[in-house]
Protein backbone atom coordinates (compact mmCIF):
# COMPACT_ATOMS: atom_id res chain seq x y z
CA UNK A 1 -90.79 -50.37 56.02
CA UNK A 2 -87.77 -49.83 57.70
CA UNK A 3 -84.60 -48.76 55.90
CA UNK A 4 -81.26 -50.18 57.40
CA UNK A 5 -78.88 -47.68 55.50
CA UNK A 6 -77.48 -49.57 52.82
CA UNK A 7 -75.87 -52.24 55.86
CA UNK A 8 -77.48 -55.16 56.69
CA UNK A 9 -77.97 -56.27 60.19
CA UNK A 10 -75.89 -59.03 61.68
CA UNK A 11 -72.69 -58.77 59.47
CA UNK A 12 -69.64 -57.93 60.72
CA UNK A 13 -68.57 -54.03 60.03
CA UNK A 14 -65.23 -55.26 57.50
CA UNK A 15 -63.65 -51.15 57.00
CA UNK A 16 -62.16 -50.56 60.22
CA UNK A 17 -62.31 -46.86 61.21
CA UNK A 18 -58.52 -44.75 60.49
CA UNK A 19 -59.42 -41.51 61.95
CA UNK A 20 -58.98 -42.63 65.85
CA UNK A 21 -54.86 -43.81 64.91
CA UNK A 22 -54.48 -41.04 62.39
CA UNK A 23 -55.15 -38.76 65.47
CA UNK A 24 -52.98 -41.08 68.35
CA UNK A 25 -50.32 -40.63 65.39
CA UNK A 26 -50.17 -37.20 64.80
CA UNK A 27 -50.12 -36.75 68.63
CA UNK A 28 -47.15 -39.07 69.10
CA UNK A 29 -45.36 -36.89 66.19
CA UNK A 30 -46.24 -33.46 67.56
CA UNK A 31 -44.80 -35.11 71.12
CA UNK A 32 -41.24 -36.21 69.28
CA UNK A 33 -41.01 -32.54 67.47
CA UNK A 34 -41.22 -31.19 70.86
CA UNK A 35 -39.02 -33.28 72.83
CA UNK A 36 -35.83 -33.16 70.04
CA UNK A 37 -33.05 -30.88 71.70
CA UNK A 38 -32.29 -27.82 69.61
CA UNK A 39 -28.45 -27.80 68.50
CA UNK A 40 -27.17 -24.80 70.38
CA UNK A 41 -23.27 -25.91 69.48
CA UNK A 42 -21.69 -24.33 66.75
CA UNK A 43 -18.09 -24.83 65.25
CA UNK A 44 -16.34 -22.03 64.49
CA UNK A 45 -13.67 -21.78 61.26
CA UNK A 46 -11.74 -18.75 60.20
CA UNK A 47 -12.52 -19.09 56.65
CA UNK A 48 -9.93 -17.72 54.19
CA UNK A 49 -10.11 -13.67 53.19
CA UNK A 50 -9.36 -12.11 49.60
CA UNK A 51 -6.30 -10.19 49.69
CA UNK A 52 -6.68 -7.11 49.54
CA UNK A 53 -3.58 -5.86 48.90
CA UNK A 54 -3.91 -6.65 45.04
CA UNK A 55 -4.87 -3.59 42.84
CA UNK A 56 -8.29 -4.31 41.13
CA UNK A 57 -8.26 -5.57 37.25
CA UNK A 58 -8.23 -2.93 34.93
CA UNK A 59 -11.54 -2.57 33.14
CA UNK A 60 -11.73 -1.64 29.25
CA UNK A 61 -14.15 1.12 28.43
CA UNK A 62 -14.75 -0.85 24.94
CA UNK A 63 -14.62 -4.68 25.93
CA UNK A 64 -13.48 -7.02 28.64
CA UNK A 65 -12.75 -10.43 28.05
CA UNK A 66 -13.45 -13.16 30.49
CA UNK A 67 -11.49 -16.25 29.73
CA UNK A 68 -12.11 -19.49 32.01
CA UNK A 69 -9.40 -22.24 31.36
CA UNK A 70 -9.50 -26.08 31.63
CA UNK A 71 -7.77 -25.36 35.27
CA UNK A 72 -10.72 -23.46 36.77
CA UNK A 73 -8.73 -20.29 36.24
CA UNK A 74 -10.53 -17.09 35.65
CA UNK A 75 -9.14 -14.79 33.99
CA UNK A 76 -9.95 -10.78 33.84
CA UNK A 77 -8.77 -9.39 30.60
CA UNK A 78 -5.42 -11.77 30.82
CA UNK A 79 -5.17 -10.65 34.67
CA UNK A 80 -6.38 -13.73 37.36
CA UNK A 81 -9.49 -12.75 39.52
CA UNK A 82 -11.39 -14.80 42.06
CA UNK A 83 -15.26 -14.88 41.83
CA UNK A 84 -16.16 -12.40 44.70
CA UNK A 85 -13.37 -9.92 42.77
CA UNK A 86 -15.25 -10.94 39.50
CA UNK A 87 -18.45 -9.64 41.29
CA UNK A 88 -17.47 -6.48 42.21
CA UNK A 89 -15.30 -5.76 39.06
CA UNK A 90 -18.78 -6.39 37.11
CA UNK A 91 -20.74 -4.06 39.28
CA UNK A 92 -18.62 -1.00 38.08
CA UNK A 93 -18.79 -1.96 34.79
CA UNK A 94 -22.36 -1.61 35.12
CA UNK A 95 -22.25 1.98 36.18
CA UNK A 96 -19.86 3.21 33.25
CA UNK A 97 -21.38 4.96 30.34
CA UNK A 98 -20.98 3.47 28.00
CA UNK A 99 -21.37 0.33 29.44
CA UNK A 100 -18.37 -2.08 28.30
CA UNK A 101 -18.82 -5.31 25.94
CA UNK A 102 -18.81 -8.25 28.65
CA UNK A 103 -16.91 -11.34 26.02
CA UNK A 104 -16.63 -14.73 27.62
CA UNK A 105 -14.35 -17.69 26.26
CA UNK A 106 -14.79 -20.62 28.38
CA UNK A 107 -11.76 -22.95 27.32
CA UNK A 108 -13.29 -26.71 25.90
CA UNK A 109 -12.13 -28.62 29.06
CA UNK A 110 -13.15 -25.52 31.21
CA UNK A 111 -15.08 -26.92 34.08
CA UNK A 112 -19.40 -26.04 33.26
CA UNK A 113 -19.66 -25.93 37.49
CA UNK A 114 -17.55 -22.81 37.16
CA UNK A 115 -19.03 -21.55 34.11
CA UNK A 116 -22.29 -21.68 35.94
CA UNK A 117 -21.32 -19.89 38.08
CA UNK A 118 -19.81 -17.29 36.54
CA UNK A 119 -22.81 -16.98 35.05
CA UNK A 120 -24.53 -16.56 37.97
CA UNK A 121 -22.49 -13.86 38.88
CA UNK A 122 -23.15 -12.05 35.85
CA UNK A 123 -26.87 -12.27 35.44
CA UNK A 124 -26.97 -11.08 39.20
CA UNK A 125 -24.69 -7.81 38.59
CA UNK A 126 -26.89 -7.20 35.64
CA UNK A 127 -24.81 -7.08 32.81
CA UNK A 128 -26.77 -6.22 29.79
CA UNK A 129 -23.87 -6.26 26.94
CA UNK A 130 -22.66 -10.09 27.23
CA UNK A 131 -21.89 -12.00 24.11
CA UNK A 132 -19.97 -16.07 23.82
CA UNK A 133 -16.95 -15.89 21.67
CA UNK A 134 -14.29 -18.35 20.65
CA UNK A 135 -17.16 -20.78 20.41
CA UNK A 136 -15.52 -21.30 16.49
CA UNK A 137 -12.96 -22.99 17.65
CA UNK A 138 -14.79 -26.32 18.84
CA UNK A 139 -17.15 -27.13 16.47
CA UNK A 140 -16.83 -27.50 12.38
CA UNK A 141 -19.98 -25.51 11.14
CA UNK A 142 -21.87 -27.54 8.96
CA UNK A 143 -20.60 -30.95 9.45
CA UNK A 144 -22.52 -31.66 12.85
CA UNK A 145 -19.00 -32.82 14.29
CA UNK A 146 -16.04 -31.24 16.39
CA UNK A 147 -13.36 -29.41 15.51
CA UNK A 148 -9.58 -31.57 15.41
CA UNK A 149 -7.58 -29.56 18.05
CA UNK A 150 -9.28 -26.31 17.62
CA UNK A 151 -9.22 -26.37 13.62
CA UNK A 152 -11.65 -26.17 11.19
């Protein structure tokens, strides 16, 4: 008694074997990843600097408040700042004892890219007194609809 394997002779073999072209493939791709040039050119652009020159916003022992408008503006305590001045302003507010209230008022039609980021910015300088206000002012409590131009 001769066993045969489970295949029986004389029939053609119908799964054709993968592994040979897997391996021709992966050669072929190894060969392309090699032979791609490395970009060695680089553009170079003066990119824009903060100005300096500007005294830094004043910072409340009590509470700032961080308003962002419907025109991307943000605003330090009434005073404009740029995000990379908002970053640094944050820092020392960190390292006063007390450390101040951190209140932030996005405007309705403020854009949420630049709330997210700002944001960002203060979850990284690790603000720890942070509270929304104004948020009153957009939505009617209790009837599950908006506000009519900021009333109630």
């Amino acid at each position: 008694m001769g066993m045969s394997g489970g295949q029986l002779d004389g029939e053609p073999m119908l799964d054709m074997n993968m592994t040979p072209l897997i391996d021709v493939l992966l050669v072929l791709l190894i060969m392309f990843i090699i032979t791609i040039p490395i970009a060695t050119h680089s553009v170079d652009i003066d990119l824009p600097q903060d100005s300096s020159d500007r005294p830094p916003p004043d910072i409340d022992p009590v509470k700032n408040k961080l308003v962002l408008t419907q025109q991307d503006q943000i605003l330090w305590n009434g005073e404009q700042i740029t995000l990379g001045r908002l970053a640094t302003t944050l820092q020392q507010t960190t390292t006063m004892t007390p450390e101040p209230e951190l209140q932030f008022e996005p405007e309705a039609l403020a854009s949420y890219e630049i709330s997210a980021q700002v944001l960002k910015i203060i979850k990284q300088t690790g603000v720890t007194k942070f509270g929304f206000v104004g948020n009153e002012k957009y939505r009617q409590f209790g009837t599950g609809g908006p506000g009519v131009g900021g009333q109630q």
